[in-house]
N, C-alpha and C. Protein backbone atom coordinates (compact mmCIF):
# COMPACT_ATOMS: atom_id res chain seq x y z
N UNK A 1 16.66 81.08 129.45
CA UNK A 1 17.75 80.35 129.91
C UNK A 1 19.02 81.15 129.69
N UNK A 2 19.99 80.86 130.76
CA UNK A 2 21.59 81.63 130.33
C UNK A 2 22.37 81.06 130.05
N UNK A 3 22.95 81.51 129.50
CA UNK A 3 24.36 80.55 129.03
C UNK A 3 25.08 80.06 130.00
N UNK A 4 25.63 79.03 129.99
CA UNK A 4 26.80 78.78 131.05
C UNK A 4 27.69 79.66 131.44
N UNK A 5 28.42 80.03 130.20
CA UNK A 5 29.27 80.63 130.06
C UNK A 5 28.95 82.09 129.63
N UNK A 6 29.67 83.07 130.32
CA UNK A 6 29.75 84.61 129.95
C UNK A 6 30.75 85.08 129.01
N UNK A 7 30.51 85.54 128.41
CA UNK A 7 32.07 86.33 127.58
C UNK A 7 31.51 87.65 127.61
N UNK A 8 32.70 88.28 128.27
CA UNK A 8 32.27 89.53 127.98
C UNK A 8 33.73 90.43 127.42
N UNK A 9 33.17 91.07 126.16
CA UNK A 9 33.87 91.29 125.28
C UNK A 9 34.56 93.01 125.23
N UNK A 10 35.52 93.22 125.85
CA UNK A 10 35.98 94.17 125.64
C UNK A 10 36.71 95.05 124.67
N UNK A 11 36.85 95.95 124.00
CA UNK A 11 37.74 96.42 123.32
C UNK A 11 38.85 96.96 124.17
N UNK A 12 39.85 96.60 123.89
CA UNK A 12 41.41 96.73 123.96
C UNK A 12 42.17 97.51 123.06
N UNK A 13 42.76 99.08 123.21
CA UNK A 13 43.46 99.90 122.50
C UNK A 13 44.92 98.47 121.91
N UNK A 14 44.92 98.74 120.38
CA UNK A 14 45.81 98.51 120.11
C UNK A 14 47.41 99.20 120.34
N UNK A 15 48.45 98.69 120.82
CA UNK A 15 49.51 99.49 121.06
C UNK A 15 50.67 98.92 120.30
N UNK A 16 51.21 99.96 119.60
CA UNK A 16 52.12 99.96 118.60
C UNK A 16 53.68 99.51 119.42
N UNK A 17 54.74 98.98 118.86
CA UNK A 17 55.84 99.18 119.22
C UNK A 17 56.47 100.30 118.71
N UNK A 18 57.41 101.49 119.75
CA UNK A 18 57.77 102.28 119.04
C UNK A 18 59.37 102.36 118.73
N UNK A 19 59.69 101.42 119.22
CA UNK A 19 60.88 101.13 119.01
C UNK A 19 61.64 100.54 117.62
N UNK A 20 60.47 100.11 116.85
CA UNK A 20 60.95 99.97 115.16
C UNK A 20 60.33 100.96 114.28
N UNK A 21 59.89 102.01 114.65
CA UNK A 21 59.42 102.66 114.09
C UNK A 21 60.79 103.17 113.12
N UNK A 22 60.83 103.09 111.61
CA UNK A 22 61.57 103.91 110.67
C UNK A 22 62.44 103.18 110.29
N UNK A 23 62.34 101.40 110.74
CA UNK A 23 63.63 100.41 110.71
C UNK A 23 63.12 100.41 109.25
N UNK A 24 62.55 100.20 108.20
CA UNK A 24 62.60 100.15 106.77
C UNK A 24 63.08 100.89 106.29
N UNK A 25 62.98 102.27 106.67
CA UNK A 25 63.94 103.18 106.19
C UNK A 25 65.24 103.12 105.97
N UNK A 26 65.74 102.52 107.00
CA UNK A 26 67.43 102.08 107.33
C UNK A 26 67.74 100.67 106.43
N UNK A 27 66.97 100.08 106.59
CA UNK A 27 67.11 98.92 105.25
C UNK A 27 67.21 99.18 104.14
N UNK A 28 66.21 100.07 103.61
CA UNK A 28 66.65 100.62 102.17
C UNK A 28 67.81 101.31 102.24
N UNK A 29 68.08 101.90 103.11
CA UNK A 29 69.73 102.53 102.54
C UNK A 29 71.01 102.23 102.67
N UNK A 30 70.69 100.93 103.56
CA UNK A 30 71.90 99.74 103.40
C UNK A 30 71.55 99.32 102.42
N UNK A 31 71.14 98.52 101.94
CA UNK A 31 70.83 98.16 100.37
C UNK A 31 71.13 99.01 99.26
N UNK A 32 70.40 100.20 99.51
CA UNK A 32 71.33 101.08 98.20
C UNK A 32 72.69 101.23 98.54
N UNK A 33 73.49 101.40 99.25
CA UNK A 33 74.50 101.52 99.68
C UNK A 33 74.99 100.13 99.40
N UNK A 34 74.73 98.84 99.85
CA UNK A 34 75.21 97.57 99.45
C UNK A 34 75.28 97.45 97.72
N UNK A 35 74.17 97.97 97.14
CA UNK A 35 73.99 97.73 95.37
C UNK A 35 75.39 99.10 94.75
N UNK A 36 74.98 99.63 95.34
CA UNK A 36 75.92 101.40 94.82
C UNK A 36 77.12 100.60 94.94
N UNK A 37 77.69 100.38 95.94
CA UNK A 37 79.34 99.43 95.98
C UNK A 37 79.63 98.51 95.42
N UNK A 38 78.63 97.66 94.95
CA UNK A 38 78.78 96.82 94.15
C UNK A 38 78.85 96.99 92.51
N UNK A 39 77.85 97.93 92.36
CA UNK A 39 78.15 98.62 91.08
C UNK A 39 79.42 99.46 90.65
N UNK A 40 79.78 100.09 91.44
CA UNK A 40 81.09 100.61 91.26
C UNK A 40 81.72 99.69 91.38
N UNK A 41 81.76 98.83 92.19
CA UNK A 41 82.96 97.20 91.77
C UNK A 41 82.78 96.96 90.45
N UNK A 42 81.73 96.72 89.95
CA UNK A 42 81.70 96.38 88.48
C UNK A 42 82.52 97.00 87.79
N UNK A 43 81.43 98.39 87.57
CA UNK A 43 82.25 99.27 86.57
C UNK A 43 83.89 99.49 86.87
N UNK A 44 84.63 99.77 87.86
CA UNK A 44 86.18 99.22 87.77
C UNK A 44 86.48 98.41 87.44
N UNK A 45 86.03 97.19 87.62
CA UNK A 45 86.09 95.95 86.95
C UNK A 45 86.46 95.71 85.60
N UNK A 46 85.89 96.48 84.68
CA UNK A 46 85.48 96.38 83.97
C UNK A 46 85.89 97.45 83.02
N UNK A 47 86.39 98.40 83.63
CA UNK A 47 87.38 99.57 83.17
C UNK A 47 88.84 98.97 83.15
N UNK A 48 88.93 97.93 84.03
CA UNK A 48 90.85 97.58 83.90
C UNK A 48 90.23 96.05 83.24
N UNK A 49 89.12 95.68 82.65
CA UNK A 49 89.59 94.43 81.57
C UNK A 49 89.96 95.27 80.24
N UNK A 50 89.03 96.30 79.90
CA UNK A 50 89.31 96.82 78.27
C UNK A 50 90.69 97.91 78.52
N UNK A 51 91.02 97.81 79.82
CA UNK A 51 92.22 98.82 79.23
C UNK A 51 93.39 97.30 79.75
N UNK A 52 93.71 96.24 80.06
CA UNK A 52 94.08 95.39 79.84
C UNK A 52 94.09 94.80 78.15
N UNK A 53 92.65 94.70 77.98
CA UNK A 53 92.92 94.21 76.71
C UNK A 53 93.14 95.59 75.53
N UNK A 54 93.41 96.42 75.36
CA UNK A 54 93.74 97.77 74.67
C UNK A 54 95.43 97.24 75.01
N UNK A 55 95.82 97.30 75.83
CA UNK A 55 97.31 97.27 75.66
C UNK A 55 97.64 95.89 75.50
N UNK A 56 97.07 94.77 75.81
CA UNK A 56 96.96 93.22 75.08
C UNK A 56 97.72 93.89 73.33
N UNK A 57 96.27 94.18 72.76
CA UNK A 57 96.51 94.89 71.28
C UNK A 57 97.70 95.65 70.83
N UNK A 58 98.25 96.51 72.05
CA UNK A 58 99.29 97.72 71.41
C UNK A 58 100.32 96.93 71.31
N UNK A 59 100.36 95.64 72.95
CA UNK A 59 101.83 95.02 72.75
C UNK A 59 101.71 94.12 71.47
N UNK A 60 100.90 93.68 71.20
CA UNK A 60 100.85 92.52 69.70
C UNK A 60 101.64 93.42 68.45
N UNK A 61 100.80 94.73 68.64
CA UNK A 61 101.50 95.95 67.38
C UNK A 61 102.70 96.63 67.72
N UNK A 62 103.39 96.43 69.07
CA UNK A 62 104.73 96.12 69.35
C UNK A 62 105.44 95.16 68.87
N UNK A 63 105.26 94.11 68.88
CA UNK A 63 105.92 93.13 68.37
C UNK A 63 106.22 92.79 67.02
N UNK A 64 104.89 93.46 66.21
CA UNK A 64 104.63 93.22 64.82
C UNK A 64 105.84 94.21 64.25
N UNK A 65 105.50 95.34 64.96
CA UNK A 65 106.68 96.61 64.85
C UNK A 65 107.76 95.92 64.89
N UNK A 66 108.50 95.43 66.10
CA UNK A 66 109.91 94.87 66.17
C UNK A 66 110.48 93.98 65.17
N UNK A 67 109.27 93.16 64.92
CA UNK A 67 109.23 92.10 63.94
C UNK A 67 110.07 92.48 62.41
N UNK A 68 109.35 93.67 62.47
CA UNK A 68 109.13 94.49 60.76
C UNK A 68 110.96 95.40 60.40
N UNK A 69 111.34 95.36 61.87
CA UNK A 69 112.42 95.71 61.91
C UNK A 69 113.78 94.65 61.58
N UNK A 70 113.28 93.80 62.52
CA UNK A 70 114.31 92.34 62.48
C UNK A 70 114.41 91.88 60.64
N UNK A 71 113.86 92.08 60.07
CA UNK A 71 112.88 91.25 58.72
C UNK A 71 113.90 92.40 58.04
N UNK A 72 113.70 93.57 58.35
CA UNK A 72 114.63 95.02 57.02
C UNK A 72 115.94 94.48 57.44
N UNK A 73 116.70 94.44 58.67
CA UNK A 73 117.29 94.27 59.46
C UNK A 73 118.31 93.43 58.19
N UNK A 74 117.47 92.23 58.30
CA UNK A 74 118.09 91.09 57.99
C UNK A 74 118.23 90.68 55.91
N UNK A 75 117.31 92.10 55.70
CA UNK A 75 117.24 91.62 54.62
C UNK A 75 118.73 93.06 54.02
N UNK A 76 118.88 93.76 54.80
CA UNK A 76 119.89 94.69 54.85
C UNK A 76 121.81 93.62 55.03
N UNK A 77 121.19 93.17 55.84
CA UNK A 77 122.36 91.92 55.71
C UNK A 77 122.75 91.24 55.14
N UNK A 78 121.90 90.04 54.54
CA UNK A 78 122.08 89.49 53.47
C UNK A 78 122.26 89.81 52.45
N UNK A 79 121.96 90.90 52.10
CA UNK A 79 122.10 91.68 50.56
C UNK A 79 123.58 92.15 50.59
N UNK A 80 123.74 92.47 51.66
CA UNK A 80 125.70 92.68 51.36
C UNK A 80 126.35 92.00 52.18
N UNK A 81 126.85 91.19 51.60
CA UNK A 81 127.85 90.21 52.06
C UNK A 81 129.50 89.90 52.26
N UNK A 82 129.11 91.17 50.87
CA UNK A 82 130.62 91.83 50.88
C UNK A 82 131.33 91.88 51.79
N UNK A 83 131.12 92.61 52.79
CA UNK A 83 131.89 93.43 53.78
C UNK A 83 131.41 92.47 54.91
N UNK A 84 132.45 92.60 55.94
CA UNK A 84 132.15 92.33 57.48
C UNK A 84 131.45 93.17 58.52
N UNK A 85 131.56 94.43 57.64
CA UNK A 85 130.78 95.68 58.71
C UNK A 85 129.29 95.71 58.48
N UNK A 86 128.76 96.18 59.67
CA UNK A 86 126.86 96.15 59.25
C UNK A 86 126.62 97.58 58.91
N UNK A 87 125.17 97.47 58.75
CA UNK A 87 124.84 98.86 58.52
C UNK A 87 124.99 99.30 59.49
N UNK A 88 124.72 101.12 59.15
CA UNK A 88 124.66 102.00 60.42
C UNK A 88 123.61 101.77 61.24
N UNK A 89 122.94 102.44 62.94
CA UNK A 89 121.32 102.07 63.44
C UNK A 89 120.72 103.04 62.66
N UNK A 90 119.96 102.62 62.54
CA UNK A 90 118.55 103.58 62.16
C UNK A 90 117.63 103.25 62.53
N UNK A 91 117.01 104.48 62.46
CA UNK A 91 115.16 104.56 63.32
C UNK A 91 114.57 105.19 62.15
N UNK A 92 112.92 104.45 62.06
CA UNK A 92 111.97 104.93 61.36
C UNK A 92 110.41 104.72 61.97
N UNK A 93 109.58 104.94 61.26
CA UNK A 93 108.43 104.56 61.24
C UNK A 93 107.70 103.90 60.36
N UNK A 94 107.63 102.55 60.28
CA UNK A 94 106.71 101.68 59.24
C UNK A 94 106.02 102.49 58.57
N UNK A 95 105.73 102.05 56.94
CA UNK A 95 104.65 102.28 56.34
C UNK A 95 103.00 101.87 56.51
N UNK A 96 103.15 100.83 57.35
CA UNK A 96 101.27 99.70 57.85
C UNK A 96 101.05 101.50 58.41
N UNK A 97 99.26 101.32 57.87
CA UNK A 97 98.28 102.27 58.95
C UNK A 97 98.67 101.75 60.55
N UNK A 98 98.45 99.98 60.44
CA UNK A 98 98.59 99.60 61.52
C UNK A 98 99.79 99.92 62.59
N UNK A 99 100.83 100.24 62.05
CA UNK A 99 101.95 100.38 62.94
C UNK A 99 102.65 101.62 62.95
N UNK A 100 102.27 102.63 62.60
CA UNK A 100 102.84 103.76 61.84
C UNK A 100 102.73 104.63 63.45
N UNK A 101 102.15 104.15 64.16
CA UNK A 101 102.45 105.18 65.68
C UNK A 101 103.88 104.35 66.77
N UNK A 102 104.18 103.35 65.71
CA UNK A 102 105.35 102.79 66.37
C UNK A 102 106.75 103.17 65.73
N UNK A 103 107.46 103.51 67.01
CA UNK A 103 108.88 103.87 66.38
C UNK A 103 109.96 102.58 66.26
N UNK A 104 110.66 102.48 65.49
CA UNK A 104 111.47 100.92 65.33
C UNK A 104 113.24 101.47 64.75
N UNK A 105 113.51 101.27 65.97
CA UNK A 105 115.17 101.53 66.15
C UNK A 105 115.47 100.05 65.77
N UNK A 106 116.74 100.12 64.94
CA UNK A 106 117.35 98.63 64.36
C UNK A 106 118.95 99.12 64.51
N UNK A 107 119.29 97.94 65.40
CA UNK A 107 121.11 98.26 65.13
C UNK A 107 121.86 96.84 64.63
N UNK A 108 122.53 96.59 64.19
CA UNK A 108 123.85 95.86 64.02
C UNK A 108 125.12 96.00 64.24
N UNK A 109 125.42 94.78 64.94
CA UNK A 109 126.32 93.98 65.35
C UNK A 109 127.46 93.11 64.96
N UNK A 110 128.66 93.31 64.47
CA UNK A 110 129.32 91.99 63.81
C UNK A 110 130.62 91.83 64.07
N UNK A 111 130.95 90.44 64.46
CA UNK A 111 131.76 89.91 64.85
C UNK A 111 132.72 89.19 63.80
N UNK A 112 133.71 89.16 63.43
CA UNK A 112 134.55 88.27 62.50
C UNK A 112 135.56 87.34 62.73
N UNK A 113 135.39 86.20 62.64
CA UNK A 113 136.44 85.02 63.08
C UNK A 113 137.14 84.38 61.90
N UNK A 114 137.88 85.57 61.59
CA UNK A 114 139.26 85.15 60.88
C UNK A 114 140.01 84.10 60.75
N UNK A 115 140.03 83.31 61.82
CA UNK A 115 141.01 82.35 62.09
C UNK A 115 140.39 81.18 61.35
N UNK A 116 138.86 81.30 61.03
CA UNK A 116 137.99 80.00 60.35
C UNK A 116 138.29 80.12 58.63
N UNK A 117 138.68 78.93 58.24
CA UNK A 117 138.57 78.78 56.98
C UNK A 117 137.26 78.05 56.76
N UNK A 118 136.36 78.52 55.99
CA UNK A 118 136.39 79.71 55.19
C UNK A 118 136.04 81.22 56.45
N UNK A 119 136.23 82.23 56.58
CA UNK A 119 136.43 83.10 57.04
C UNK A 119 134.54 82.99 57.75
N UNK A 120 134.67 83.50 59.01
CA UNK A 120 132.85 83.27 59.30
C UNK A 120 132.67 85.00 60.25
N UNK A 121 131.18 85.09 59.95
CA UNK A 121 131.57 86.42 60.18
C UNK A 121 129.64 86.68 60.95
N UNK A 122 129.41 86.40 62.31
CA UNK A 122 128.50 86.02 62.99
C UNK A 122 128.20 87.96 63.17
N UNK A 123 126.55 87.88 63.09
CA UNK A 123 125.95 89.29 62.88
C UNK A 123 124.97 89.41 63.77
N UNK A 124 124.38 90.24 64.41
CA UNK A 124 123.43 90.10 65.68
C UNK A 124 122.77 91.84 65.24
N UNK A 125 121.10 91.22 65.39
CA UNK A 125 120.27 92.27 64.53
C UNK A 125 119.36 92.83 65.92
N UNK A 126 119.02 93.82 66.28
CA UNK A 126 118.16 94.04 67.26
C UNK A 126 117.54 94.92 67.16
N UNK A 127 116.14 94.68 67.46
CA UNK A 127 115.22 95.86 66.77
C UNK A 127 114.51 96.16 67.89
N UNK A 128 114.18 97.55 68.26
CA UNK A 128 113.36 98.02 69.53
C UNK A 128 112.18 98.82 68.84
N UNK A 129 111.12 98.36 69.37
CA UNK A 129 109.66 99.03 68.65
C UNK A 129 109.19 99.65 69.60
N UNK A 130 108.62 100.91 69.61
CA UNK A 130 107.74 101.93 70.90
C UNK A 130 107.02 102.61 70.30
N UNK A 131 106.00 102.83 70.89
CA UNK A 131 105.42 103.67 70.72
C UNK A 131 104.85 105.40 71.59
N UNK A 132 106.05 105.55 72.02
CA UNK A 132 106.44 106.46 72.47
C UNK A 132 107.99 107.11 72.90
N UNK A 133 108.64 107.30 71.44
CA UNK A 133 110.02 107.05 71.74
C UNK A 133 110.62 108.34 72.13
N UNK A 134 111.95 108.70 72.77
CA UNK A 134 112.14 109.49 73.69
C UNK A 134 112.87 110.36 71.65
N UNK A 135 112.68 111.91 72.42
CA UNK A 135 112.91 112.74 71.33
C UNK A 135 111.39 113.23 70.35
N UNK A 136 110.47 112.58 70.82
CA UNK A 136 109.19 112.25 69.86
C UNK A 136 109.33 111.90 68.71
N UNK A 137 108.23 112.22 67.75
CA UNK A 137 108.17 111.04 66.67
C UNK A 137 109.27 110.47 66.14
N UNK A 138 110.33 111.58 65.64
CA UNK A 138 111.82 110.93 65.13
C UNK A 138 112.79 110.42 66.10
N UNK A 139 112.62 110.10 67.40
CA UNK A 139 113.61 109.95 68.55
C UNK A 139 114.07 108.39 68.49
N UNK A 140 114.44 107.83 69.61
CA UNK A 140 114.82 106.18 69.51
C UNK A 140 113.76 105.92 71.04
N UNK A 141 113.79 104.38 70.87
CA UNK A 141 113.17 103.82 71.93
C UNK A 141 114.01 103.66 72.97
N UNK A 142 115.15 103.73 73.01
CA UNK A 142 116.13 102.79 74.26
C UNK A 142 116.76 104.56 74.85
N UNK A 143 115.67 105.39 75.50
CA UNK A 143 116.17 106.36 76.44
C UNK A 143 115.76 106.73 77.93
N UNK A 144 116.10 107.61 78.51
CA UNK A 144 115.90 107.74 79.97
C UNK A 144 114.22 108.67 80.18
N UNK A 145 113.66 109.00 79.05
CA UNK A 145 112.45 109.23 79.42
C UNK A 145 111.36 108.68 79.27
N UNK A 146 111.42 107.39 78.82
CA UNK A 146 110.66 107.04 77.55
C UNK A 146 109.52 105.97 78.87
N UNK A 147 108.18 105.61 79.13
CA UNK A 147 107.66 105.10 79.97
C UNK A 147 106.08 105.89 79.83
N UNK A 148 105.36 105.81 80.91
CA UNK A 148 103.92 106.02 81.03
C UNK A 148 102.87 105.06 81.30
N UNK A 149 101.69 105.59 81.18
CA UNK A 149 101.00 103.95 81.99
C UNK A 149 100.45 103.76 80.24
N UNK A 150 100.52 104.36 79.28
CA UNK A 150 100.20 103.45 77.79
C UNK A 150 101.63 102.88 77.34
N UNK A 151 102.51 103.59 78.00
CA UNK A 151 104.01 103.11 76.75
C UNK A 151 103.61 101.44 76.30
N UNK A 152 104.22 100.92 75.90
CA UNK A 152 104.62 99.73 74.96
C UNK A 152 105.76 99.59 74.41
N UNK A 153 106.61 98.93 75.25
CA UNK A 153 107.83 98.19 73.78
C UNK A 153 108.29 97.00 73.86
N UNK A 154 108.88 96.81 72.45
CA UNK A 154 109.23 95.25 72.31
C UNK A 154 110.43 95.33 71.71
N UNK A 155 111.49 94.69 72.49
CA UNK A 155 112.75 93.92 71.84
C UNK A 155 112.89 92.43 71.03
N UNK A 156 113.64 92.51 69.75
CA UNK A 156 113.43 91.19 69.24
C UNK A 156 115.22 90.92 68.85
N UNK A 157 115.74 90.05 68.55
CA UNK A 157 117.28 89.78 68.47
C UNK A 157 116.85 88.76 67.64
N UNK A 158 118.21 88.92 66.45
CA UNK A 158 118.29 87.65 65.43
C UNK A 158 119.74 87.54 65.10
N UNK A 159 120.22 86.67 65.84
CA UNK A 159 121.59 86.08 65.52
C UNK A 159 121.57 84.72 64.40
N UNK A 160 122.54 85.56 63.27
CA UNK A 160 122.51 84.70 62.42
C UNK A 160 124.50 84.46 62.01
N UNK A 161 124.73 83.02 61.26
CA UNK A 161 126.09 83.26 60.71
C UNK A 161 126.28 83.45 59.22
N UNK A 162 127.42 83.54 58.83
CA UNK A 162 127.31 84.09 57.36
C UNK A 162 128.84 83.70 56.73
N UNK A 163 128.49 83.77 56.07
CA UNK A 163 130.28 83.35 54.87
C UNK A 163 130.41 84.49 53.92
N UNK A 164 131.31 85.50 53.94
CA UNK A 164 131.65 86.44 52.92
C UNK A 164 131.54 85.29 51.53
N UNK A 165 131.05 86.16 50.50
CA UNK A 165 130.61 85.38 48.91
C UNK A 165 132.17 85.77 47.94
């Protein structure tokens, strides 16, 4: 008996498309190329947080500097009361490990109002801290060269009044 039905079974060459031939290739190197850019985003990233926070730190030890100035400043004042005149400016460098790369210019200021009984004699203290002051290590902070992408400085002012003793 025959079958109803015939099949007759040929083989058929498989045929490739050649038109994607090597498209994986090109994927992987957008991808490395997509990861590579992204990684270098990082790492910049990530280079301006710690040098953000590095000068976060220097300005704090700016301030501490200015601070340390206002504080001599004032204790230079009070101790003579005598006179209406202040001290001369001077610049130094702290004794702290911590602050000893900061330069701290201190000047005074004083005003005398005679006309007040009892006599009043208003004093204005200002201290500039850098750490890169123009002249180098022995120089002052408040000059025409003084800048860079580390500089750091801090101004602090302490107006106080006073009664000759």
């Amino acid at each position: 008996m025959k079958p109803l039905i015939q099949i007759h079974a040929k083989a058929t060459p498989v045929k490739y498309c050649t038109a994607q031939r090597g498209f994986s290739i090109v994927a992987a190197i957008f991808l490395l190329v997509v990861l590579s850019g992204l990684g270098a985003a990082m790492v910049r990233f990530s280079t301006i947080q710690h040098t953000s926070a590095a000068m976060d730190e220097q300005g704090m030890r700016a301030y501490q500097a200015a601070r340390a100035g206002i504080e001599w400043g004032l204790h230079l004042s009070l101790n003579d009361t005598a006179t209406s005149a202040c001290f001369p400016a001077v610049s130094f460098n702290p004794p702290a490990p911590q602050l000893n790369e900061f330069r701290i210019t201190v000047t005074c200021q004083s005003v005398q109002y005679a006309g007040a009984t009892p006599e009043i004699i208003v004093r204005q203290i200002t201290s500039f801290a850098c750490n890169r002051p123009t002249g180098g290590a022995t120089g002052t902070c408040n000059g025409p060269a003084v800048g860079g992408q580390d500089y750091v400085q801090r101004n602090l002012q302490a107006v106080f009044q006073m009664s000759p003793r």
